[in-house]
C-alpha atoms as a PDB file:
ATOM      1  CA  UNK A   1      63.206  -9.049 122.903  1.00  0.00           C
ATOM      2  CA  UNK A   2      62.875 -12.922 123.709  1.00  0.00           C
ATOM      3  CA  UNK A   3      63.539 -15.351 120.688  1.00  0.00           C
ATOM      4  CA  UNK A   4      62.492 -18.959 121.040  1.00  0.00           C
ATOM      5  CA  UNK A   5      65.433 -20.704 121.568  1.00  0.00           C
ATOM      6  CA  UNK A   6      65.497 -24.824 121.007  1.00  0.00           C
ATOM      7  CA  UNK A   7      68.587 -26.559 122.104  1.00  0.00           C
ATOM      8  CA  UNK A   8      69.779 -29.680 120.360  1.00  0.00           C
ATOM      9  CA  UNK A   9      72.302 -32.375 122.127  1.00  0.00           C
ATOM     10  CA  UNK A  10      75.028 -34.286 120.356  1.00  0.00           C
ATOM     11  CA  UNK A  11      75.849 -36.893 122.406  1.00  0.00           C
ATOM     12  CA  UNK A  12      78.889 -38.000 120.960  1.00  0.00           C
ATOM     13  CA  UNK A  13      80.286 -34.540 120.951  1.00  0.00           C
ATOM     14  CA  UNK A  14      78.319 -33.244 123.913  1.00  0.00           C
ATOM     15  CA  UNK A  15      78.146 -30.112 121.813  1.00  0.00           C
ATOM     16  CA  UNK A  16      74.606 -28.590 121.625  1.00  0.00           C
ATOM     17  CA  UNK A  17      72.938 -26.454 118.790  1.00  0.00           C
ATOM     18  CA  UNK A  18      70.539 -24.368 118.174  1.00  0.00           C
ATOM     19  CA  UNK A  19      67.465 -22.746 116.886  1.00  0.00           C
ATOM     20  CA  UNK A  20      66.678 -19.359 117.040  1.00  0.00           C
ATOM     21  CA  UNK A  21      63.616 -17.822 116.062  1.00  0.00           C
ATOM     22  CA  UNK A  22      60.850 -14.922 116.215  1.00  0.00           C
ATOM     23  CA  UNK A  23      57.918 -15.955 117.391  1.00  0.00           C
ATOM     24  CA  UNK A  24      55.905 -12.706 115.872  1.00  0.00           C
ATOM     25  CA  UNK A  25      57.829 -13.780 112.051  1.00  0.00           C
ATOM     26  CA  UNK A  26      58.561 -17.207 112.130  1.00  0.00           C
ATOM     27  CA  UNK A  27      62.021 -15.918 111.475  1.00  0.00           C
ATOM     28  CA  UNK A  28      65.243 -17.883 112.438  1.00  0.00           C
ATOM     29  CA  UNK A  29      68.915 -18.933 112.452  1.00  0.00           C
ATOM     30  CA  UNK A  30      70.531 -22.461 113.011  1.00  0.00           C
ATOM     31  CA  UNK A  31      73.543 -21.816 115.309  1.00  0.00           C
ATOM     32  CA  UNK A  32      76.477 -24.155 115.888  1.00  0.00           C
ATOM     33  CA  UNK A  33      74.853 -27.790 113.364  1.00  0.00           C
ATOM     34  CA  UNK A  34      76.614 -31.135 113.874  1.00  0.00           C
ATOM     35  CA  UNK A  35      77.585 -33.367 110.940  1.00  0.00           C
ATOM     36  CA  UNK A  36      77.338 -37.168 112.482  1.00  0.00           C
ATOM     37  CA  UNK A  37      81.142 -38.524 111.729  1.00  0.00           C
ATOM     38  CA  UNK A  38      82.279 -42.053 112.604  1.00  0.00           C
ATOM     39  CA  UNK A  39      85.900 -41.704 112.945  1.00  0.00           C
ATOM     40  CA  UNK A  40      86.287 -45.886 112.967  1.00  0.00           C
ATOM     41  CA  UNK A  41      84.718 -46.080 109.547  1.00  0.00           C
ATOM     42  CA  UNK A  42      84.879 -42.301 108.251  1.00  0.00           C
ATOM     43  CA  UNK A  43      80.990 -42.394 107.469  1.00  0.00           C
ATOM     44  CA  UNK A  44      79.076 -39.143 107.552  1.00  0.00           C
ATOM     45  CA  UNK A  45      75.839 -38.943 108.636  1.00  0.00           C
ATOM     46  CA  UNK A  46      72.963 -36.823 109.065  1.00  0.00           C
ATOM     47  CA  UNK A  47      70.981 -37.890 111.527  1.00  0.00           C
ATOM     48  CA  UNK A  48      72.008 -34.790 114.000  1.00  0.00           C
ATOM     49  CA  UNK A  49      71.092 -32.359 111.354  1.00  0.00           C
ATOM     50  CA  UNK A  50      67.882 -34.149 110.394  1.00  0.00           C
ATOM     51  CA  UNK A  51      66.231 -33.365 113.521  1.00  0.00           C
ATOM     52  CA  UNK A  52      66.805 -29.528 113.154  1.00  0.00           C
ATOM     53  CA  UNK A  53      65.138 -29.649 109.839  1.00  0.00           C
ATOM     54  CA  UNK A  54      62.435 -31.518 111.087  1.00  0.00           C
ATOM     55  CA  UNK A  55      62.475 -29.212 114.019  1.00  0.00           C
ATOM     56  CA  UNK A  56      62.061 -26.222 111.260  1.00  0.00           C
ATOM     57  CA  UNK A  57      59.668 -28.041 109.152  1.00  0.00           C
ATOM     58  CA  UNK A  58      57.060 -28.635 112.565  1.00  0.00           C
ATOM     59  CA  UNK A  59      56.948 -25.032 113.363  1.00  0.00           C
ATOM     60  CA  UNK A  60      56.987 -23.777 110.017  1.00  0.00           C
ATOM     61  CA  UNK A  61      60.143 -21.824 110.202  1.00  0.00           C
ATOM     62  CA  UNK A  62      61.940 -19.763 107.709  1.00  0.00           C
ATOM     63  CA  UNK A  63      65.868 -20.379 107.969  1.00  0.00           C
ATOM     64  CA  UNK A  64      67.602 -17.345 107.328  1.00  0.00           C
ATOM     65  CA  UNK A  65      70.958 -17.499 109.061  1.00  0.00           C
ATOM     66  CA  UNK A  66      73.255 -20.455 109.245  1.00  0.00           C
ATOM     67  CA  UNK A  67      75.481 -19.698 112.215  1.00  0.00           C
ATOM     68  CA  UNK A  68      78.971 -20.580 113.447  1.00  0.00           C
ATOM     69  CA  UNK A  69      80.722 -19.107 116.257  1.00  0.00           C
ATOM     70  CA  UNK A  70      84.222 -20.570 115.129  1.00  0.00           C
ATOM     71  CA  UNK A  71      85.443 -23.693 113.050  1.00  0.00           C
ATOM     72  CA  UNK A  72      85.131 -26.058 115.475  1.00  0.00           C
ATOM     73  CA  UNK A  73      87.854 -28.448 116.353  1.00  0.00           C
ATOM     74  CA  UNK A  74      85.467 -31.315 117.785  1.00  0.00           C
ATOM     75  CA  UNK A  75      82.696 -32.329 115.757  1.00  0.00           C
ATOM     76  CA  UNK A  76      82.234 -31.749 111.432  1.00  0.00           C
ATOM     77  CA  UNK A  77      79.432 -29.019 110.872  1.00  0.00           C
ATOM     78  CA  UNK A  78      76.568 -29.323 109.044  1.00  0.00           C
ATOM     79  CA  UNK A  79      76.119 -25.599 107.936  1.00  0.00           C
ATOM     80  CA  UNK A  80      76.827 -26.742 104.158  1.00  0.00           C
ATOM     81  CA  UNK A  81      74.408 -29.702 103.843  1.00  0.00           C
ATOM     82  CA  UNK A  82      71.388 -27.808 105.544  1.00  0.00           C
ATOM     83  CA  UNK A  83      72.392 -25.134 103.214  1.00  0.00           C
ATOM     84  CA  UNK A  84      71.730 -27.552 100.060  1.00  0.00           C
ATOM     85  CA  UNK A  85      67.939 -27.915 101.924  1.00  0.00           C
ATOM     86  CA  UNK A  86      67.261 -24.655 103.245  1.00  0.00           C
ATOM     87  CA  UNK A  87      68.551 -22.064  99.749  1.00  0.00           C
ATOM     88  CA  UNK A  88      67.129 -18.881 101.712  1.00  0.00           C
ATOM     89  CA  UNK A  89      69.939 -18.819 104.849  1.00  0.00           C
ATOM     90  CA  UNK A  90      72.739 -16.977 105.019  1.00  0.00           C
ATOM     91  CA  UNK A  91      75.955 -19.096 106.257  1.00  0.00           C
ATOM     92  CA  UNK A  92      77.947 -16.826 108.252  1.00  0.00           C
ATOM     93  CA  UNK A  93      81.216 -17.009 110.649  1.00  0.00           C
ATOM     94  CA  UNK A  94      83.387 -14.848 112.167  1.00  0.00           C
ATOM     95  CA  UNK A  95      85.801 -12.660 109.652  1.00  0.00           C
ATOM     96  CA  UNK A  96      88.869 -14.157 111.834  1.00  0.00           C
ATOM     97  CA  UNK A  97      88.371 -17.454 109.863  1.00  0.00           C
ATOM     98  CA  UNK A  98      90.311 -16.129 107.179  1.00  0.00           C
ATOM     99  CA  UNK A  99      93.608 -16.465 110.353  1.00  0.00           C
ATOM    100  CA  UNK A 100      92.205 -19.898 111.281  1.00  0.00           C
ATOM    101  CA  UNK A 101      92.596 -21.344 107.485  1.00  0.00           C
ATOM    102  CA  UNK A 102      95.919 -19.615 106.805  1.00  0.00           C
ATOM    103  CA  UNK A 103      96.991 -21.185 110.088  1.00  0.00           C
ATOM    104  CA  UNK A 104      96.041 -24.251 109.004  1.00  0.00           C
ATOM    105  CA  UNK A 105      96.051 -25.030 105.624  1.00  0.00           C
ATOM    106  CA  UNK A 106     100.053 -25.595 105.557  1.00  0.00           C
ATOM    107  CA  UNK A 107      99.094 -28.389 108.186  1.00  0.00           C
ATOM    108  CA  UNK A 108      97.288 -30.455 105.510  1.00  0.00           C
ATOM    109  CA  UNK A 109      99.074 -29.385 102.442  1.00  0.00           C
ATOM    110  CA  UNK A 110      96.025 -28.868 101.294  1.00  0.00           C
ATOM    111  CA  UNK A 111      94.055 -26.333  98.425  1.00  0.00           C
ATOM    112  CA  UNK A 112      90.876 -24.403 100.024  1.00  0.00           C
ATOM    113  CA  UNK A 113      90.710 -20.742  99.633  1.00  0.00           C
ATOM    114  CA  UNK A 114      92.064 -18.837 102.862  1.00  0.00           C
ATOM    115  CA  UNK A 115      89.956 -15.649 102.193  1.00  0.00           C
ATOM    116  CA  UNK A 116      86.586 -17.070 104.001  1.00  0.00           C
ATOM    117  CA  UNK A 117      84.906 -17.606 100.128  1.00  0.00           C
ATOM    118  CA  UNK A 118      83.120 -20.684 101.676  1.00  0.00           C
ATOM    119  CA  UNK A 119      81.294 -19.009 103.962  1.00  0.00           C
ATOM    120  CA  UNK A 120      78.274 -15.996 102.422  1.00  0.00           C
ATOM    121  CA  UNK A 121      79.031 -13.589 104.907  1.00  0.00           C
ATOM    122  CA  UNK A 122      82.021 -12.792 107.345  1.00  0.00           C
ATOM    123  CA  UNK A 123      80.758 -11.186 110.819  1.00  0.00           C
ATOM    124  CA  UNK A 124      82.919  -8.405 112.022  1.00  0.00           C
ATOM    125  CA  UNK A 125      82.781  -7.013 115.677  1.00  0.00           C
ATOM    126  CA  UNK A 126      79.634  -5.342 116.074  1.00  0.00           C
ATOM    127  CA  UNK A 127      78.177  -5.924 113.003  1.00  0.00           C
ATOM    128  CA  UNK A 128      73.756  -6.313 112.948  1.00  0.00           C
ATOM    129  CA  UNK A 129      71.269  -8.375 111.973  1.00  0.00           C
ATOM    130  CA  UNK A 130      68.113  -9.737 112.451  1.00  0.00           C
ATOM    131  CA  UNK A 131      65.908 -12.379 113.042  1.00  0.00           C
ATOM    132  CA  UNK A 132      62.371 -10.888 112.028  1.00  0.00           C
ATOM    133  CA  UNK A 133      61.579  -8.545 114.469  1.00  0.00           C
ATOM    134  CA  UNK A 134      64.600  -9.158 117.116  1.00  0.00           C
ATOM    135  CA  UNK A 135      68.066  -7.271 116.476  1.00  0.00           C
ATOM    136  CA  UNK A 136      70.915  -9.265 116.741  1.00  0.00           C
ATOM    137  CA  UNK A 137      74.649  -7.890 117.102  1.00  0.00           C
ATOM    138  CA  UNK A 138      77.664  -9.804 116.749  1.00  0.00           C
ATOM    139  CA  UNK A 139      80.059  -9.872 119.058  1.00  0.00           C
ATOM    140  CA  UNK A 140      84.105 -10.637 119.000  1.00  0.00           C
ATOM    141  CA  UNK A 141      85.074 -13.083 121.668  1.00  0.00           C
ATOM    142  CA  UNK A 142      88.490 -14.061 120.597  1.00  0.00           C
ATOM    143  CA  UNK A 143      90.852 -16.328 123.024  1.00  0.00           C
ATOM    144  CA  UNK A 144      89.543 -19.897 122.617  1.00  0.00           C
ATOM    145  CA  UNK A 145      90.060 -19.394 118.633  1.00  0.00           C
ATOM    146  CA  UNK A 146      91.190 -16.107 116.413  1.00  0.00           C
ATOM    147  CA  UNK A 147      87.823 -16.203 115.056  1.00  0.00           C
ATOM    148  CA  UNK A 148      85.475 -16.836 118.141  1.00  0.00           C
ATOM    149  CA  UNK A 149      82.690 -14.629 117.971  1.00  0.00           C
ATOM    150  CA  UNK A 150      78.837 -14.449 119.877  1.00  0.00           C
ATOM    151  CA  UNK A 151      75.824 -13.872 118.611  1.00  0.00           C
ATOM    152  CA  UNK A 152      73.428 -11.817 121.139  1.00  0.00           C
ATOM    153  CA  UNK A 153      70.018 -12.123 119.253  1.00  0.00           C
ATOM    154  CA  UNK A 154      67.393 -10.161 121.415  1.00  0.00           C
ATOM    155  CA  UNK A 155      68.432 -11.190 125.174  1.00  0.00           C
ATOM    156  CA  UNK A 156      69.977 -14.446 124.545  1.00  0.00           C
ATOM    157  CA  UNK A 157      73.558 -14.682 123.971  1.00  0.00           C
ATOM    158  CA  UNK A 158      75.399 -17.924 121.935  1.00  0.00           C
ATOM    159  CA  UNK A 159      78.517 -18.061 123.191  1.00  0.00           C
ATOM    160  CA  UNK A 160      80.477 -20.680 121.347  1.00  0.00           C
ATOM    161  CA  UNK A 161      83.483 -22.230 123.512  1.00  0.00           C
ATOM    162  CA  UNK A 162      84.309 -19.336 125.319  1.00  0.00           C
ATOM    163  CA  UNK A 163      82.056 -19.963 128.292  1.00  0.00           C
ATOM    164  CA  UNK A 164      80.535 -23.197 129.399  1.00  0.00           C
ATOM    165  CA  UNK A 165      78.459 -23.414 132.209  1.00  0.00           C
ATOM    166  CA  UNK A 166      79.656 -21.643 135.625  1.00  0.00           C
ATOM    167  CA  UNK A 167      80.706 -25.204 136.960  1.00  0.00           C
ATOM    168  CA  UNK A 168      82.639 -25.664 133.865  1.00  0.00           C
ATOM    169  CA  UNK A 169      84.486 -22.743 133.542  1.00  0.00           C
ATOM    170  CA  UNK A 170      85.640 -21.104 129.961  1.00  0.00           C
ATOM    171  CA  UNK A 171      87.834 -22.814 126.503  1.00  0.00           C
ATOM    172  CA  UNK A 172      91.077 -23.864 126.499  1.00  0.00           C
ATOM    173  CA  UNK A 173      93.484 -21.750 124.543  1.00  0.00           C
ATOM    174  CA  UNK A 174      96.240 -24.050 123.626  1.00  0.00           C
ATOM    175  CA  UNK A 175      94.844 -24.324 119.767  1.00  0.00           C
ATOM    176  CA  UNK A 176      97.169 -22.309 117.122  1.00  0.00           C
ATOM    177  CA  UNK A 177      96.142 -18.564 117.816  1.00  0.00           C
ATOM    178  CA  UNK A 178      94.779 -18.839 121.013  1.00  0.00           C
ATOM    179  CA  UNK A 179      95.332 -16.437 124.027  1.00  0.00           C
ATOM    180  CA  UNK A 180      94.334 -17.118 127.262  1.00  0.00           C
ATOM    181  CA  UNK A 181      94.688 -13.504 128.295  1.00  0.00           C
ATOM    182  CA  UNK A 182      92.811 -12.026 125.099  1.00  0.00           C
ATOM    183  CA  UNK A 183      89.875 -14.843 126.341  1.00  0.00           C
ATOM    184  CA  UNK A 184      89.852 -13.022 129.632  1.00  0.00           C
ATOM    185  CA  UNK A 185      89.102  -9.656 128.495  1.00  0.00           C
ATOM    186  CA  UNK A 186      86.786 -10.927 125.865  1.00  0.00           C
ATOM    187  CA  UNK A 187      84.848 -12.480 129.060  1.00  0.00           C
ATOM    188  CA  UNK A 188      84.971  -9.470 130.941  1.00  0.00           C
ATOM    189  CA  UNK A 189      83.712  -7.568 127.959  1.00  0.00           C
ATOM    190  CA  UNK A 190      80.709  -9.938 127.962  1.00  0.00           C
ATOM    191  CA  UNK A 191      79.925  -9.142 131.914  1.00  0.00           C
ATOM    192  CA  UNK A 192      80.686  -5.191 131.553  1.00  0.00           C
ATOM    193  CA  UNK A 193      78.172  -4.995 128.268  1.00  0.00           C
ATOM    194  CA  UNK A 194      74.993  -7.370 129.563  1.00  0.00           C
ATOM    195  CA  UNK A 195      72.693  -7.224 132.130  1.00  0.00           C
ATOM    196  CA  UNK A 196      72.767 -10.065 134.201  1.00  0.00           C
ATOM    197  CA  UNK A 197      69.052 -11.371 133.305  1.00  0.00           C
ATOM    198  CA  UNK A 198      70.578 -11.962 129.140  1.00  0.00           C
ATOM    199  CA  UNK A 199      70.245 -15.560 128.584  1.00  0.00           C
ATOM    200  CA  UNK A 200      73.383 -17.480 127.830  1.00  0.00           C
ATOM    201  CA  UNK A 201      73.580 -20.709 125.543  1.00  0.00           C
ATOM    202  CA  UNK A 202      76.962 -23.060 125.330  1.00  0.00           C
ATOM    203  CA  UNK A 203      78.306 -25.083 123.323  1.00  0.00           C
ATOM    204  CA  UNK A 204      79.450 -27.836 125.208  1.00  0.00           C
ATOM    205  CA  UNK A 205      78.443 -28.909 128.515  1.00  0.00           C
ATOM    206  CA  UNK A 206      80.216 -32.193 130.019  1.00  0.00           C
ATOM    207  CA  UNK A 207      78.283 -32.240 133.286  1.00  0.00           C
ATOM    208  CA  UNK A 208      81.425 -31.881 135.844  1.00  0.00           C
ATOM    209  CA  UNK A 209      80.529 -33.694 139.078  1.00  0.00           C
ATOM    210  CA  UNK A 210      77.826 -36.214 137.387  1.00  0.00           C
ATOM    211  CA  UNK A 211      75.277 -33.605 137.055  1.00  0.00           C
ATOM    212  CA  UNK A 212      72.838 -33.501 134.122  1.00  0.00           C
ATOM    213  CA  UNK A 213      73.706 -32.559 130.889  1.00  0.00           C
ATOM    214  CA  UNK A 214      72.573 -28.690 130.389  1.00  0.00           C
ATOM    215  CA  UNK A 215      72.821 -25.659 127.860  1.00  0.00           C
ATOM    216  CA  UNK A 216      71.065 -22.478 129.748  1.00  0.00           C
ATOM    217  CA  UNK A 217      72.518 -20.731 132.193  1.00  0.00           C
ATOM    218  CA  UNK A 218      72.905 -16.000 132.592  1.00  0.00           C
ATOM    219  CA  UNK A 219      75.542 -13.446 132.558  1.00  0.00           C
ATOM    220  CA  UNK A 220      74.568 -12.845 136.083  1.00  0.00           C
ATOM    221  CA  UNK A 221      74.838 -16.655 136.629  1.00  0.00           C
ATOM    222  CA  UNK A 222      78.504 -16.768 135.283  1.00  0.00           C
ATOM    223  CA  UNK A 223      79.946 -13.465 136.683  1.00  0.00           C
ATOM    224  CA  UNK A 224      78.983 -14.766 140.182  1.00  0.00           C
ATOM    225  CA  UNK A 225      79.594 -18.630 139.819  1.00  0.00           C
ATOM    226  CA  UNK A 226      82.167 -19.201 137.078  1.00  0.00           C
ATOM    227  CA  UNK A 227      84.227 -21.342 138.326  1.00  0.00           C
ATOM    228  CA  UNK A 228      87.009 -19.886 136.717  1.00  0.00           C
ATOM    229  CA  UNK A 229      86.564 -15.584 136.942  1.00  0.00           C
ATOM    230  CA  UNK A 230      84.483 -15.455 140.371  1.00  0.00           C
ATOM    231  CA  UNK A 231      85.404 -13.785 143.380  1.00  0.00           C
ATOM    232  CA  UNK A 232      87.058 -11.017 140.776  1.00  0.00           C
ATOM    233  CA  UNK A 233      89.649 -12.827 139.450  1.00  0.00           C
ATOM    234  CA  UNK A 234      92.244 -11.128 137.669  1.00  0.00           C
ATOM    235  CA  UNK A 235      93.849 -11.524 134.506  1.00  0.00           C
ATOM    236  CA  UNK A 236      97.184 -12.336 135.295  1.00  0.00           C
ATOM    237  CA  UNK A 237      95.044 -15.487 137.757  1.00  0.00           C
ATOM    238  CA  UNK A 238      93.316 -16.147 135.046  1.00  0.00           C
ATOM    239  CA  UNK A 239      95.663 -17.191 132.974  1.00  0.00           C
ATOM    240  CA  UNK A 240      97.457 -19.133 134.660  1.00  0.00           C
ATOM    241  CA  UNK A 241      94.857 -21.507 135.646  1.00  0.00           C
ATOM    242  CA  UNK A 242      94.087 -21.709 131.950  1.00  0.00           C
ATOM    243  CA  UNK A 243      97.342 -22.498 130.657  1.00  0.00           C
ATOM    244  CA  UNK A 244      97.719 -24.902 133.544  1.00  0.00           C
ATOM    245  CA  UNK A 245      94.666 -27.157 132.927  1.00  0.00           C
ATOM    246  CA  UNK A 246      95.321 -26.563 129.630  1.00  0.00           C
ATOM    247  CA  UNK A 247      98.548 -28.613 129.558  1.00  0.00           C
ATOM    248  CA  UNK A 248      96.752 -31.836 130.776  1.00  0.00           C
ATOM    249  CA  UNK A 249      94.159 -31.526 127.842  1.00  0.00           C
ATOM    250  CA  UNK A 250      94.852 -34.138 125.107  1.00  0.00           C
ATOM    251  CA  UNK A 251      94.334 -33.125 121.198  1.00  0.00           C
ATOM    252  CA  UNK A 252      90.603 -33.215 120.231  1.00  0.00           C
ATOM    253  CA  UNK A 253      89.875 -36.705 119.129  1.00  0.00           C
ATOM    254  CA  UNK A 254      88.481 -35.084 115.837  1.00  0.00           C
ATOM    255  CA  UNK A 255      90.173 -32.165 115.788  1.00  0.00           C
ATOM    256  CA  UNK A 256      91.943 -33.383 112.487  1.00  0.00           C
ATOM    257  CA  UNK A 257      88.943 -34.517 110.502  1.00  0.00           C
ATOM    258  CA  UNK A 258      87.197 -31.453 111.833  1.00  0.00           C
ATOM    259  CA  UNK A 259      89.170 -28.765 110.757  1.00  0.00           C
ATOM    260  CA  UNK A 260      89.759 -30.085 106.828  1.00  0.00           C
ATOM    261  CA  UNK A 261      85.645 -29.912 106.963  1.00  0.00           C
ATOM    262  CA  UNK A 262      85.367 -26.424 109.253  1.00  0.00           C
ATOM    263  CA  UNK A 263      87.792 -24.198 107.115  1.00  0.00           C
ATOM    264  CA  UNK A 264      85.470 -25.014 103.926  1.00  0.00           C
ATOM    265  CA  UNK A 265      82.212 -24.223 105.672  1.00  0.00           C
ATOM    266  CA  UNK A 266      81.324 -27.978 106.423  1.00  0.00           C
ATOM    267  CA  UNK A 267      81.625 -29.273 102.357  1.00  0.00           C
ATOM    268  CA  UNK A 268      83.424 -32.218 101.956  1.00  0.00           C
ATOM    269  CA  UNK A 269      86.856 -32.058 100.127  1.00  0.00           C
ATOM    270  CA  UNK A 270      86.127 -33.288  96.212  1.00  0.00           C
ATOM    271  CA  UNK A 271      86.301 -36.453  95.348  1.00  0.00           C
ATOM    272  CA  UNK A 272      90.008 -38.137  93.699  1.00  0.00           C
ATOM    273  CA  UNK A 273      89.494 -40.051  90.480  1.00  0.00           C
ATOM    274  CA  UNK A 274      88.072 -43.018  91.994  1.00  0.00           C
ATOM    275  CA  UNK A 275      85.228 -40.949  93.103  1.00  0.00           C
ATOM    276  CA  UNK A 276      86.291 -41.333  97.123  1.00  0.00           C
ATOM    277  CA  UNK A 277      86.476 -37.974  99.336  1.00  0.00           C
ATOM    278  CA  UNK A 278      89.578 -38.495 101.548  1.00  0.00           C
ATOM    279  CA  UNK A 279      90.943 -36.893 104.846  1.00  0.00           C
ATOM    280  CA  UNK A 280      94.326 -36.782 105.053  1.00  0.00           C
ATOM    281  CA  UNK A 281      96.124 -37.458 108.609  1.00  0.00           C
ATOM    282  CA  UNK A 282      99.488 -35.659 108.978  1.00  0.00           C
ATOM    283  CA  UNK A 283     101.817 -37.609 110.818  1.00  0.00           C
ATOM    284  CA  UNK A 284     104.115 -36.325 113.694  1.00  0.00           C
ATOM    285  CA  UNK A 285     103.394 -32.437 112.918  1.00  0.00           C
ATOM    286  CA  UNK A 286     101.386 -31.481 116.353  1.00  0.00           C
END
């Protein structure tokens, strides 16, 4: 089955969302919002997430599923304020968040829960759902993150960071609890269960060579072109062209701010007694 699929761009992150519906039900899922965050200033803004509700709201859509595919480590999601505006979805993430927080949350001395309480409902590998009329199955793609997962909703397939486009190649997996080889065989897992026609939507593109920005690409598409697993690459290959490139990557410019927002399902932390939410910065610990 063939959802309608509407990509969104944010520039400053290059990441692109997404939303998903039935045509026949008017049935659909958000996948992957942006939270607008000025790290200069540390104003939030909405702006990003605006134009999915307004993208909702002119096709008379009914939100049921908030998605994630992992807590991202380069833009803030905006999963909990479009909750607060759209009470009926379901905000949902892979059950390896509960790794990513406990990982974490030593980092920034901080208090959230690290059983995955923020989120409504914790995906497990090949768990179901729907959107209307069009099955959806989740899928465990760990390697980039502990908790990457994909979401394969009727014949298109959101893939977080675990592929990008063919000429981009796949994640890095230098973050706490990543595995370059456990990315490979999550990849290869992707190719062996797909056809080649299933549409496949990224996360990021960065347009390698000057090309235009895109989103869209197939598993047939990646198992022939990726720049990083064609020709039959083997694991062993693999992974040592990840952890290679990998060791030239700086940090994520907001992969600090990101995470203290990520690992509590996009709120912000509470307010201190002067009525300020703050973001702490730990100094010389990565």
């Amino acid at each position: 089955m063939h959802p309608d699929v509407a990509a969104f761009l944010h520039a400053d992150s290059n990441t692109w969302s997404y939303v998903a519906s039935d045509p026949a039900t008017r049935e659909a899922a958000i996948i992957d919002p942006v939270l607008d965050f000025d790290a200069k200033s540390g104003r939030t803004g909405t702006t990003s997430a605006q134009a999915l509700l307004d993208h909702v709201q002119a096709h008379a859509l009914d939100v049921r599923w908030l998605l994630e595919t992992h807590a991202h480590a380069d833009h803030l999601t905006a999963a909990h304020w479009l909750k607060q505006h759209l009470p009926r979805a379901t905000l949902a993430i892979g059950a390896g968040i509960r790794t990513v927080q406990a990982t974490f949350r030593p980092l920034f001395n901080a208090d959230f829960a690290i059983d995955g309480s923020q989120f409504d409902r914790l995906f497990a590998d090949g768990d179901r759902f729907a959107l209307g009329d069009i099955p959806a199955r989740v899928i465990a793609v760990p390697g980039h993150t502990p908790d990457s997962i994909a979401y394969l909703i009727g014949d298109a397939l959101f893939t977080g960071d675990s592929l990008f486009l063919p000429d981009g190649g796949s994640a890095r997996c230098d973050f706490p609890g990543g595995d370059a080889a456990q990315l490979y065989r999550s990849i290869q897992r992707l190719f062996a269960e797909l056809p080649d026609a299933t549409r496949v939507f990224v996360c990021h593109d960065y347009g390698p060579g000057g090309r235009a920005l895109a989103h869209e690409t197939t598993i047939g598409a990646q198992r022939r072109d990726n720049i990083h697993l064609r020709g039959g690459v083997d694991e062993a290959a693999f992974v040592a062209t990840r952890t290679t490139r990998d060791a030239t990557l700086p940090v994520p410019a907001l992969l600090l701010p990101a995470l203290q927002v990520n690992l509590r399902g996009g709120a912000l932390p509470a307010p201190e007694d002067n009525g300020v939410r703050y973001l702490k910065i730990p100094l010389d610990a990565l």
